[in-house]
C-alpha atoms as a PDB file:
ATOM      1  CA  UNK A   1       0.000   0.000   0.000  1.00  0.00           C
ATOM      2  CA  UNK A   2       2.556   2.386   1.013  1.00  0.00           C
ATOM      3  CA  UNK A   3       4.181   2.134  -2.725  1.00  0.00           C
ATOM      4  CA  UNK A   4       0.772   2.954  -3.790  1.00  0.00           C
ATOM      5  CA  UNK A   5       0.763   5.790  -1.985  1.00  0.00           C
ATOM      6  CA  UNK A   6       3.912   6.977  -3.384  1.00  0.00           C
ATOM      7  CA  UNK A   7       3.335   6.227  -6.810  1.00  0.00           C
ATOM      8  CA  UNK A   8      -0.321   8.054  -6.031  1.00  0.00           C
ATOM      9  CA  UNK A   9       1.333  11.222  -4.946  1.00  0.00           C
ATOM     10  CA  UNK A  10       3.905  11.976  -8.128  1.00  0.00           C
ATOM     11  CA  UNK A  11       0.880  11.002 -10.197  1.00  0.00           C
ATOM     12  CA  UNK A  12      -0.958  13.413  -8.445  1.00  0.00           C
ATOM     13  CA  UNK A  13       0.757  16.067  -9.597  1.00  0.00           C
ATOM     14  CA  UNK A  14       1.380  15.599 -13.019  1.00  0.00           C
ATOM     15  CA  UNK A  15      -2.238  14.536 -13.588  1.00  0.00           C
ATOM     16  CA  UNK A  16      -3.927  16.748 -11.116  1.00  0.00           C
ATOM     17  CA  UNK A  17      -1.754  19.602 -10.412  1.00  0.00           C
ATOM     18  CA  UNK A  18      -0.055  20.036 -13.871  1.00  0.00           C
ATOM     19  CA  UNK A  19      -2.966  18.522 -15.882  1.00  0.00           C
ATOM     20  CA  UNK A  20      -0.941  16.295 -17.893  1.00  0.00           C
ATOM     21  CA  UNK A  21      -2.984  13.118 -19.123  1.00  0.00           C
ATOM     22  CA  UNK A  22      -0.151  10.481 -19.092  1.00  0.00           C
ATOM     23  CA  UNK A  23      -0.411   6.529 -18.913  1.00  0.00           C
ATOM     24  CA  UNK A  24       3.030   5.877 -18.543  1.00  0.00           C
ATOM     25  CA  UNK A  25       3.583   6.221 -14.670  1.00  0.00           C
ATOM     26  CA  UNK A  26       3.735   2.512 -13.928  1.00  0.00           C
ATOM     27  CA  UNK A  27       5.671   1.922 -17.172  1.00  0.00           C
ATOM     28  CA  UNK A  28       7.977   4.426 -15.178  1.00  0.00           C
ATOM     29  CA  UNK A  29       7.868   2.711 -12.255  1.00  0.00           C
ATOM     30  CA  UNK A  30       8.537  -0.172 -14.170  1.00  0.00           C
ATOM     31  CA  UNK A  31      11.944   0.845 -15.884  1.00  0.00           C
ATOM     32  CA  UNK A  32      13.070   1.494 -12.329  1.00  0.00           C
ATOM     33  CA  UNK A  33      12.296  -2.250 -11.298  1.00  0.00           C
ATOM     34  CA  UNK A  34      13.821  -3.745 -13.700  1.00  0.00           C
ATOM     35  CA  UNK A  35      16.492  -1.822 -13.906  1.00  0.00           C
ATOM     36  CA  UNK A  36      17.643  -2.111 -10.670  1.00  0.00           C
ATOM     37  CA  UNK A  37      17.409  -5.932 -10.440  1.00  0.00           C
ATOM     38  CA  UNK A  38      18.990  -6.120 -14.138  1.00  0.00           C
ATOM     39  CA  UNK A  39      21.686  -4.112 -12.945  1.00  0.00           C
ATOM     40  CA  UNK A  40      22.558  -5.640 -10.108  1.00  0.00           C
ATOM     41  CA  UNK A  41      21.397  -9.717 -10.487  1.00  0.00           C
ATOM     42  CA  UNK A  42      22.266  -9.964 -14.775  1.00  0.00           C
ATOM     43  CA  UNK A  43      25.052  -7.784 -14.606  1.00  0.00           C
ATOM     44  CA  UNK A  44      26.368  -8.205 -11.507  1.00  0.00           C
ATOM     45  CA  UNK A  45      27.047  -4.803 -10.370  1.00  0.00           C
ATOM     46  CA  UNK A  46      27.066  -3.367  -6.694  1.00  0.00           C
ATOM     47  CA  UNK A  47      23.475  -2.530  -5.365  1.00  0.00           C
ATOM     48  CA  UNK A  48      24.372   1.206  -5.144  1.00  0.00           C
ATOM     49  CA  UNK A  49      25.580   1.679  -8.519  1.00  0.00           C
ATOM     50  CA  UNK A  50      23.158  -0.144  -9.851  1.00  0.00           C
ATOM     51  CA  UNK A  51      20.365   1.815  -7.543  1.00  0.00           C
ATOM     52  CA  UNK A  52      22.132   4.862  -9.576  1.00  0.00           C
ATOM     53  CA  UNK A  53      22.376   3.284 -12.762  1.00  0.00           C
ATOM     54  CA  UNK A  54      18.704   2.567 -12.598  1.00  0.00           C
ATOM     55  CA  UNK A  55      17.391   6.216 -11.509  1.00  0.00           C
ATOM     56  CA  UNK A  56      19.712   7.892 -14.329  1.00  0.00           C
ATOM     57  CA  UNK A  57      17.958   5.536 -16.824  1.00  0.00           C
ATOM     58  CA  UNK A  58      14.160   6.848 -15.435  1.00  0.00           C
ATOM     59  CA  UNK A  59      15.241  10.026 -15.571  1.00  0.00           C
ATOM     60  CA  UNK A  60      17.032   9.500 -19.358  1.00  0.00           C
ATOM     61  CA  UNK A  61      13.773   8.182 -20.794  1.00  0.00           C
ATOM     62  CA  UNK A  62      11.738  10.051 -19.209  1.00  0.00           C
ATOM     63  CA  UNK A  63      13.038  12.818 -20.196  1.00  0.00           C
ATOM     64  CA  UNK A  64      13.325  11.557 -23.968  1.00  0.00           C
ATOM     65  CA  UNK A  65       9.839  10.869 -23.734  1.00  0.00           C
ATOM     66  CA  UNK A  66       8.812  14.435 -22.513  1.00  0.00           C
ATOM     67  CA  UNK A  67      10.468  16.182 -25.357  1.00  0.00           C
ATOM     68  CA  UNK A  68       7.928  15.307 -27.958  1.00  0.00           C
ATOM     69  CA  UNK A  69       5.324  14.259 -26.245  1.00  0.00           C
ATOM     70  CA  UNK A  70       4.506  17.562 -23.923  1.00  0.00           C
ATOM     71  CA  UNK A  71       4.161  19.422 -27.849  1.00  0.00           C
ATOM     72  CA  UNK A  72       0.594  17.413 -27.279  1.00  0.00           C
ATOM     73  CA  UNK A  73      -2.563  17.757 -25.178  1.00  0.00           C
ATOM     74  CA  UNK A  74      -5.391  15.774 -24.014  1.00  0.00           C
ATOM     75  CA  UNK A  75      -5.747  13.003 -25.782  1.00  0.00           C
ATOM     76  CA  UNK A  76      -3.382  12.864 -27.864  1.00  0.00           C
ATOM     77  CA  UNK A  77      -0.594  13.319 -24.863  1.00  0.00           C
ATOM     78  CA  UNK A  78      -2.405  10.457 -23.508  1.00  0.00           C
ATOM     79  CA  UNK A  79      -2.246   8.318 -26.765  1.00  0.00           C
ATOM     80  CA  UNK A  80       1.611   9.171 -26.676  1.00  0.00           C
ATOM     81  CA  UNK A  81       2.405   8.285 -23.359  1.00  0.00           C
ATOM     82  CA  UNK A  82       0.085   4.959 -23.889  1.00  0.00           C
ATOM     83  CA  UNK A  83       1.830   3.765 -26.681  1.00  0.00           C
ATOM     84  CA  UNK A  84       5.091   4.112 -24.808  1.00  0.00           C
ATOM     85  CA  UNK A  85       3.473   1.899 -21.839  1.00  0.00           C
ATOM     86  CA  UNK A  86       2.387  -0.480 -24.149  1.00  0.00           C
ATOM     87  CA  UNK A  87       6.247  -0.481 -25.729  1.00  0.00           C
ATOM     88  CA  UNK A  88       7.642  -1.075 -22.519  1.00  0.00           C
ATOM     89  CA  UNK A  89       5.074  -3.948 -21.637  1.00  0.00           C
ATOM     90  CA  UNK A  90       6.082  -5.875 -25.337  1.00  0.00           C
ATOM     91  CA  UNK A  91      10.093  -5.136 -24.266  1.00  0.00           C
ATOM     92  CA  UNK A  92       9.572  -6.767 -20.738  1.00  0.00           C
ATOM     93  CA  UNK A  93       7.880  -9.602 -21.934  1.00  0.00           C
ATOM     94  CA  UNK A  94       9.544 -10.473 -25.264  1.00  0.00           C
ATOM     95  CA  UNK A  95      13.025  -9.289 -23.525  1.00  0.00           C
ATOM     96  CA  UNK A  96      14.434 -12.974 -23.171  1.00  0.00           C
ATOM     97  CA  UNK A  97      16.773 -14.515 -20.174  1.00  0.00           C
ATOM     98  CA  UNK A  98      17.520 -10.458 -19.669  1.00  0.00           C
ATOM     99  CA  UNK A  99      13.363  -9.417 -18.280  1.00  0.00           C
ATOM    100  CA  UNK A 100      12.896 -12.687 -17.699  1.00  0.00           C
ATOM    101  CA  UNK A 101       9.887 -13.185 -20.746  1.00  0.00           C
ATOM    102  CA  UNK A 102       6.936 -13.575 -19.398  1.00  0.00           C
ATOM    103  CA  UNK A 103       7.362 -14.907 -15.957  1.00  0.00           C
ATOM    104  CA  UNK A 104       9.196 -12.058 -14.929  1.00  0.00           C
ATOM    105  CA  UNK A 105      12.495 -12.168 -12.258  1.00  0.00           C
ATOM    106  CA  UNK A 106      12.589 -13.888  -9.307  1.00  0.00           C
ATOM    107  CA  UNK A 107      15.254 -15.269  -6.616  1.00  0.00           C
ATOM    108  CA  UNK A 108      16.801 -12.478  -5.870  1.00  0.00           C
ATOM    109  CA  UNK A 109      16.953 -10.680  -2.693  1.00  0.00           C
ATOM    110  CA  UNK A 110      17.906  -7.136  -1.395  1.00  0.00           C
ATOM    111  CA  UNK A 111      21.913  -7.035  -0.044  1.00  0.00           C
ATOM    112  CA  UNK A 112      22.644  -5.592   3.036  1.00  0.00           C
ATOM    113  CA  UNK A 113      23.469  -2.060   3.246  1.00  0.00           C
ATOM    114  CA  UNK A 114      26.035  -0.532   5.349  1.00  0.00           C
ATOM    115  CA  UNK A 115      25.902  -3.629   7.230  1.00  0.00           C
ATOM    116  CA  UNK A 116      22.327  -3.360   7.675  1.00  0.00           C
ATOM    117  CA  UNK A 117      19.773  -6.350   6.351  1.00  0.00           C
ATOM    118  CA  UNK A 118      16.383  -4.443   5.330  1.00  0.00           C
ATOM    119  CA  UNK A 119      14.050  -6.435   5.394  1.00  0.00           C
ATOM    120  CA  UNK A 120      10.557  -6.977   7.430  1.00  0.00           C
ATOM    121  CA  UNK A 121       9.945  -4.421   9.454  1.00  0.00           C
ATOM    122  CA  UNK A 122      13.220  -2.226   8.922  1.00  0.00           C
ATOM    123  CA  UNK A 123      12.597  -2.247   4.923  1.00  0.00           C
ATOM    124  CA  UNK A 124       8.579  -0.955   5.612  1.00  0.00           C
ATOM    125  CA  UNK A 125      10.710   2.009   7.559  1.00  0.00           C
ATOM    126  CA  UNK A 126      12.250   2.259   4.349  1.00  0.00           C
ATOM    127  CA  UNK A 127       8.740   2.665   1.951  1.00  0.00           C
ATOM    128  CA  UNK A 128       7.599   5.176   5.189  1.00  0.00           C
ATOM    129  CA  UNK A 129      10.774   7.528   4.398  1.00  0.00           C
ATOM    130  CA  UNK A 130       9.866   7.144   0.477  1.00  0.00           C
ATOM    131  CA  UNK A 131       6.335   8.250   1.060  1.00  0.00           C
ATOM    132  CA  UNK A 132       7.510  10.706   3.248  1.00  0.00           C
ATOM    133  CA  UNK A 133      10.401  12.222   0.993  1.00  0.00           C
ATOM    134  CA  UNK A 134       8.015  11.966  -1.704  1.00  0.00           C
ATOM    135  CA  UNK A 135       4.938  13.818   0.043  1.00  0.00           C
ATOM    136  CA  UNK A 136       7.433  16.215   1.378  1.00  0.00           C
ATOM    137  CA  UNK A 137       9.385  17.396  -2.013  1.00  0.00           C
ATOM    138  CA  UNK A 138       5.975  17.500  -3.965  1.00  0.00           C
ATOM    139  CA  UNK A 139       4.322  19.736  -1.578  1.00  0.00           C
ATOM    140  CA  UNK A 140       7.116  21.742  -1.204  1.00  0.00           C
ATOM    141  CA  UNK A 141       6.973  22.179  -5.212  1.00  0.00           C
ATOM    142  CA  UNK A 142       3.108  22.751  -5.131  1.00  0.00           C
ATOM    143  CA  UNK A 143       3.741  25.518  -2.786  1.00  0.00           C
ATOM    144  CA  UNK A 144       6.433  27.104  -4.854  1.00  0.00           C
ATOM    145  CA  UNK A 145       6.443  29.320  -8.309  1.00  0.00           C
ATOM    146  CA  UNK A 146       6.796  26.053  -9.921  1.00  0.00           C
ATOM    147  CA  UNK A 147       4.007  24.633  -8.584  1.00  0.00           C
ATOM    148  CA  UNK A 148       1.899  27.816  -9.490  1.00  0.00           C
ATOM    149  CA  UNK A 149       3.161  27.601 -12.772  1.00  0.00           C
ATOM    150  CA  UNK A 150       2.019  24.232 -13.908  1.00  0.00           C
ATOM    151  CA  UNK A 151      -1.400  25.226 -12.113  1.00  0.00           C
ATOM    152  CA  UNK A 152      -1.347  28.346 -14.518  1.00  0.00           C
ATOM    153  CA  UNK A 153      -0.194  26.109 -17.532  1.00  0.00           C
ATOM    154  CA  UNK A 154      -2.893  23.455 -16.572  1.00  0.00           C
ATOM    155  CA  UNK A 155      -5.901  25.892 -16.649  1.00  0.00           C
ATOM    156  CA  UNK A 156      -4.349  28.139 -19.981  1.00  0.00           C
ATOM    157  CA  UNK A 157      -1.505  27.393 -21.206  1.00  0.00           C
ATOM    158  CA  UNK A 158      -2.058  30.419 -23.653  1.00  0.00           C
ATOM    159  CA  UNK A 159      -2.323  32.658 -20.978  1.00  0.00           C
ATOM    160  CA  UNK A 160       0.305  31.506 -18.913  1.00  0.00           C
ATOM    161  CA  UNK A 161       2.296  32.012 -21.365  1.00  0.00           C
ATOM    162  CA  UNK A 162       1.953  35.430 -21.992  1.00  0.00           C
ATOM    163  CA  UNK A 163       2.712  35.722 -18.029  1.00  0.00           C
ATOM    164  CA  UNK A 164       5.976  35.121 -18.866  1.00  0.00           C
ATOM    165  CA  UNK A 165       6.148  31.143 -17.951  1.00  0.00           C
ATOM    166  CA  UNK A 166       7.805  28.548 -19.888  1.00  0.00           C
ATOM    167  CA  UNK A 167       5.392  26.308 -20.891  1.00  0.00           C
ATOM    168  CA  UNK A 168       7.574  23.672 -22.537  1.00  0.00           C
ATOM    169  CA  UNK A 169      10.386  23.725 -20.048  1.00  0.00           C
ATOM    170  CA  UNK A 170       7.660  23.414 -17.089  1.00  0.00           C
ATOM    171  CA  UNK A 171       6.239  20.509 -18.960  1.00  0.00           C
ATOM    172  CA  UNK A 172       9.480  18.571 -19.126  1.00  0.00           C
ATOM    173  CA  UNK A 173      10.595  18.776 -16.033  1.00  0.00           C
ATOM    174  CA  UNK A 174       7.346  18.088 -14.499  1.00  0.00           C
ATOM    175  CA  UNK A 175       6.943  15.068 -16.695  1.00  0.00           C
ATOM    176  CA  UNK A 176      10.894  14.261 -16.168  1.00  0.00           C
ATOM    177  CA  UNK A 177      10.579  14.869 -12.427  1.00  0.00           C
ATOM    178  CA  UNK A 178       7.475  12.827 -11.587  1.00  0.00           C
ATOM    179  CA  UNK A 179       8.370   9.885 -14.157  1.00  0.00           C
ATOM    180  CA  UNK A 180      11.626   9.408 -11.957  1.00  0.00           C
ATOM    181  CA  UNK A 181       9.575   9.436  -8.861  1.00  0.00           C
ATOM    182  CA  UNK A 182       8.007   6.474 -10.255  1.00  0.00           C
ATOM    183  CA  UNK A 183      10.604   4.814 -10.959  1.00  0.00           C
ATOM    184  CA  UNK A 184      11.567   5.194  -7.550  1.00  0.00           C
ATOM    185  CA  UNK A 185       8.697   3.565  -6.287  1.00  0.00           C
ATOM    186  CA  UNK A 186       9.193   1.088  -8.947  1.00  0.00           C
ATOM    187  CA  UNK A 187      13.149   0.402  -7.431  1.00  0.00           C
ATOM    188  CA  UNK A 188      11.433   0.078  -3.879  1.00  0.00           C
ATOM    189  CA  UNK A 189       8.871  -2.147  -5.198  1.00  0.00           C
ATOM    190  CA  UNK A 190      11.149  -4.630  -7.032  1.00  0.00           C
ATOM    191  CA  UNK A 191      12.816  -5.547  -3.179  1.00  0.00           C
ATOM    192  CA  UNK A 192       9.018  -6.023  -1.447  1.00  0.00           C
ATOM    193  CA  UNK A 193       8.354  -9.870  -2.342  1.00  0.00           C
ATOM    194  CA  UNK A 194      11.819 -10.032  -4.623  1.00  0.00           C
ATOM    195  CA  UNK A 195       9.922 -10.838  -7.893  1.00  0.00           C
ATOM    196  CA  UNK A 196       9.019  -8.453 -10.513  1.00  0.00           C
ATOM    197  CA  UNK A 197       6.647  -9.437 -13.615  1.00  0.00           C
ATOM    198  CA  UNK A 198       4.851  -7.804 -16.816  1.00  0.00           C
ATOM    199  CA  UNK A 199       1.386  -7.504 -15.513  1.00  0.00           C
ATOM    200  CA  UNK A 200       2.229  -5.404 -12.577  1.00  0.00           C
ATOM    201  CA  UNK A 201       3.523  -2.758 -14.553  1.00  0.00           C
ATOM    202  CA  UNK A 202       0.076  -2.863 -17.087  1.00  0.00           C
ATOM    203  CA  UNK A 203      -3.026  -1.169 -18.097  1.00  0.00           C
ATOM    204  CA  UNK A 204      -5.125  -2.240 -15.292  1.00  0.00           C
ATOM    205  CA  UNK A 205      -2.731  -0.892 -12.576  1.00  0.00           C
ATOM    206  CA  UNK A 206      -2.269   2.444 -14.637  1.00  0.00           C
ATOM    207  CA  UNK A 207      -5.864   3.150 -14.333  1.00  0.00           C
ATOM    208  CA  UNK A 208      -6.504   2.053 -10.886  1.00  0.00           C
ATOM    209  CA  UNK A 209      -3.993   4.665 -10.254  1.00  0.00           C
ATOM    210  CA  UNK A 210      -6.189   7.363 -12.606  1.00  0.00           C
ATOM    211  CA  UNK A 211      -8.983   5.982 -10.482  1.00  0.00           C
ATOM    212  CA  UNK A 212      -7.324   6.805  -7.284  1.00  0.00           C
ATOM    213  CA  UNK A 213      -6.211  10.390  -7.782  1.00  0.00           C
ATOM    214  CA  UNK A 214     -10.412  11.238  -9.680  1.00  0.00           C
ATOM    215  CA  UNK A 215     -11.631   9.484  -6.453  1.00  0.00           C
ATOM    216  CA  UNK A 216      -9.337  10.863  -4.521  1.00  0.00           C
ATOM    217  CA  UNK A 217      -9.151  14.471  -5.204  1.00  0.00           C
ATOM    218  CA  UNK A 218      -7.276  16.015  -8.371  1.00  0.00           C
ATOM    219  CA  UNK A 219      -4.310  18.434  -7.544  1.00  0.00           C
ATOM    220  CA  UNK A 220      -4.553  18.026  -3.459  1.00  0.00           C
ATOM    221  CA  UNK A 221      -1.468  15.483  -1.910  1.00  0.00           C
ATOM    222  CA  UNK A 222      -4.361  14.014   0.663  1.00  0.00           C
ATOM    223  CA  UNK A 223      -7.039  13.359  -1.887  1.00  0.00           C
ATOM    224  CA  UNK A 224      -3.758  10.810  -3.485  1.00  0.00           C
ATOM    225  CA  UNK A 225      -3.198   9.418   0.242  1.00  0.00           C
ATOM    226  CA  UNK A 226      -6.704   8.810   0.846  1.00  0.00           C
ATOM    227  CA  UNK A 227      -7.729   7.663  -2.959  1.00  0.00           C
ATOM    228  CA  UNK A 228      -4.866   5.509  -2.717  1.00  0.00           C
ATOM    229  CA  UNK A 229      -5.071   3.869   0.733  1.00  0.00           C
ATOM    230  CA  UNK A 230      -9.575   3.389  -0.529  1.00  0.00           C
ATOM    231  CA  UNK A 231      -8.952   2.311  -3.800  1.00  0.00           C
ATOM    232  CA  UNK A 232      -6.377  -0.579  -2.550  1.00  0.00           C
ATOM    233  CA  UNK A 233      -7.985  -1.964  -0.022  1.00  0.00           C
ATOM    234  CA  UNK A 234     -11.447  -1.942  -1.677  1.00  0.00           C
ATOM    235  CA  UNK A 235     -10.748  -5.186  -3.572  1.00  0.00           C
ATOM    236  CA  UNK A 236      -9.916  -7.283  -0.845  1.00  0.00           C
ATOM    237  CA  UNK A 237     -13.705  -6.237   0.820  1.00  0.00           C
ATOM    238  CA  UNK A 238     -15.366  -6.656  -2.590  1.00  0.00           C
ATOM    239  CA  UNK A 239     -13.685  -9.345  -4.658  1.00  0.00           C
ATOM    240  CA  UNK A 240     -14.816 -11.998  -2.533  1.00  0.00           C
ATOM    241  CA  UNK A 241     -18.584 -10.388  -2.673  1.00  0.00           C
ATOM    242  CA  UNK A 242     -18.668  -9.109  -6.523  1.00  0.00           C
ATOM    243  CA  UNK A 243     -15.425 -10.930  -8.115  1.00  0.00           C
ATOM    244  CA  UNK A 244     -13.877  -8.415 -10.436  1.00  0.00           C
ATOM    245  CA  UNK A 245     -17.170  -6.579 -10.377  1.00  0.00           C
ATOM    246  CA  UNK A 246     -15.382  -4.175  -8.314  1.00  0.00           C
ATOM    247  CA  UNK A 247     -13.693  -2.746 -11.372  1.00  0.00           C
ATOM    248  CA  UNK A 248     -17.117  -1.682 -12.074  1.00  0.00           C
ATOM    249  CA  UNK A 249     -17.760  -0.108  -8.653  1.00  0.00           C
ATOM    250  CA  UNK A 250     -14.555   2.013  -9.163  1.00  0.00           C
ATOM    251  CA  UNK A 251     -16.037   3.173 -12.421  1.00  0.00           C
ATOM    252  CA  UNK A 252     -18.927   4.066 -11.303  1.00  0.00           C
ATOM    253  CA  UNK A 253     -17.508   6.138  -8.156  1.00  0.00           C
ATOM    254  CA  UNK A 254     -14.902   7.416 -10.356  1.00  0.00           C
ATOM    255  CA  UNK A 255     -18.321   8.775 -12.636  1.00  0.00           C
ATOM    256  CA  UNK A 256     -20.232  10.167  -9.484  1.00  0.00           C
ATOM    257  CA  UNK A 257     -16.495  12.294  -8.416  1.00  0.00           C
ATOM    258  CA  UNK A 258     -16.447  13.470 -11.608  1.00  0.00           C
ATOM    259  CA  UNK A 259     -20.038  14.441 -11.704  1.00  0.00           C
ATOM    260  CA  UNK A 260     -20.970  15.726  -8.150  1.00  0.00           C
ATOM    261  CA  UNK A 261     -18.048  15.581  -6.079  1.00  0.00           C
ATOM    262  CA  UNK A 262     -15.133  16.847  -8.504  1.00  0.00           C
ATOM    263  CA  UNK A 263     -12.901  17.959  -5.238  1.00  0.00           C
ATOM    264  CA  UNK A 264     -12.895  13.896  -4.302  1.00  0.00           C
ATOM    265  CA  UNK A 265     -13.155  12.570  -0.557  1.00  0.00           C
ATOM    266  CA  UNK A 266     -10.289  15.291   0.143  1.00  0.00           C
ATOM    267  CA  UNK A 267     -13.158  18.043  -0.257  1.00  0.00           C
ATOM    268  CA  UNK A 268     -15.519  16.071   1.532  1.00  0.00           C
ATOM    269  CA  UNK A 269     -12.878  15.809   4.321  1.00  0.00           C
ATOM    270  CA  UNK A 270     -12.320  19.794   3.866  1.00  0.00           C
ATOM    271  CA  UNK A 271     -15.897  20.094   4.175  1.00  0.00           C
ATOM    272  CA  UNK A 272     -16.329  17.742   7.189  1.00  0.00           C
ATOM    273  CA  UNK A 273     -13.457  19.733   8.937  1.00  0.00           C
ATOM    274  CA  UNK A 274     -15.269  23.050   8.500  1.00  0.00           C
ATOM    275  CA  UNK A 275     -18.459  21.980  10.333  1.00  0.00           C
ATOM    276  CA  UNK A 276     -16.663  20.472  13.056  1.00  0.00           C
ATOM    277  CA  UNK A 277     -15.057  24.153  13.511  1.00  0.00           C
ATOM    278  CA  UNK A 278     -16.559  26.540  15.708  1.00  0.00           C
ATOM    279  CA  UNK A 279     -17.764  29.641  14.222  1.00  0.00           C
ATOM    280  CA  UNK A 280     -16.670  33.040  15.183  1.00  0.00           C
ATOM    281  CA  UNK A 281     -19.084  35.142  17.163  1.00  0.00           C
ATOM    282  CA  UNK A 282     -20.032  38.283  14.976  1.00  0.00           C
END
């Protein structure tokens, strides 16, 4: 869950805060799995370099990928970023003894760090500090010019524009920024149950996580926490009443958000929070 919640919160702000429609987060997130174990289990090189090795390559591609595809909008940024997601899901599974084909990578196991085995209990303090670090570096970039800017870009980019912003440039890093994020989560991931495979890193997942942030609330770091932590439990309270009917339940609450409640379970919370207040005495 607490990945989820990472992955939830970069996503957050590229879709909700910068209003960029991409699919490719868990593709992201994927690059940095793989990478990492590739790196380190198929090549044989130390955990830190290849921790490094792997980050540098999120960041590379996702920055490659940002170039052209931030020219778009809409749709057809969405069509972009979905065709590289789909790219990366043929590569992973057609990749051989180097992804593993189909059955993905197992056997492997996290190496101790500064003497230090991280695992159980000390490696969950480990996905705390990455939601943390995460929370804390995005909100401190919502709060900034930055942040303002890809608000500004997000509800005109014409008109940002001619307030002296750089569109393009703010696109790429945001797109650059919160891909590597991903990938991140996607490193962290890859050492939770030591096996990585192709279906993780598909469509289903990247809409579940599109699901989370409408459900949520769009643009606000709790409505991510809260879609995130709602959306993943959810299944394991309604698979074993509806089967995959749940998928269908998400839909339809992702329909009503959009409809009647377009500040998510975050405004609803803002909302709750305001009654409880006492008013001021005129």
């Amino acid at each position: 869950m607490l990945i989820w919640i990472a992955l939830a919160l970069s996503y957050n702000f590229l879709f909700g805060t910068a209003g960029q429609v991409a699919f490719s987060h868990f593709a992201f997130a994927g690059v940095g799995a793989y990478g990492v174990v590739i790196l380190s289990t198929k090549l044989g090189l130390p955990f830190g370099i290849a921790f490094i090795g792997a980050m540098a390559l999120c960041a590379l591609i996702a920055f490659i990928v940002a170039v052209p595809s931030t020219r778009l909008e809409g749709f057809y940024l969405a069509l972009a970023t979905l065709a590289f997601a789909q790219l990366f899901t043929v590569l992973i599974n057609e990749g051989g003894d180097l992804t593993g084909g189909t059955g993905g990578i197992a056997g492997y196991s996290l190496p101790s760090i500064f003497g230090l085995q991280l695992r159980g209990p000390w490696y969950t303090v480990v996905l705390v500090l990455l939601v943390a670090g995460t929370l804390l570096l995005l909100n401190r970039l919502d709060n900034s010019s930055f942040g303002r800017a890809c608000r500004a870009i997000r509800e005109n980019p014409a008109v940002a524009a001619a307030m002296g912003i750089n569109v393009r440039r703010t696109k790429v890093i945001t797109f650059t920024l919160t891909s590597t994020l991903a990938g991140l989560a996607g490193i962290a991931y890859a050492y939770t149950d030591n096996v990585i495979n192709p279906p993780v890193f598909g469509l289903e997942n990247v809409f579940l996580l599109l699901f989370m942030i409408i459900v949520g609330g769009m643009g606000r770091p709790l409505g991510a926490v809260v879609g995130a932590i709602l959306l993943y439990l959810a299944p394991f309270f309604l698979e074993p009443i509806v089967g995959h009917g749940y998928l269908v339940i998400f839909g339809i609450l992702v329909v009503l958000a959009i409809l009647y409640q377009p500040a998510g379970l975050a405004g609803l919370i803002d909302r709750g929070l305001g009654l409880l207040r006492p008013r001021s005495q005129s």
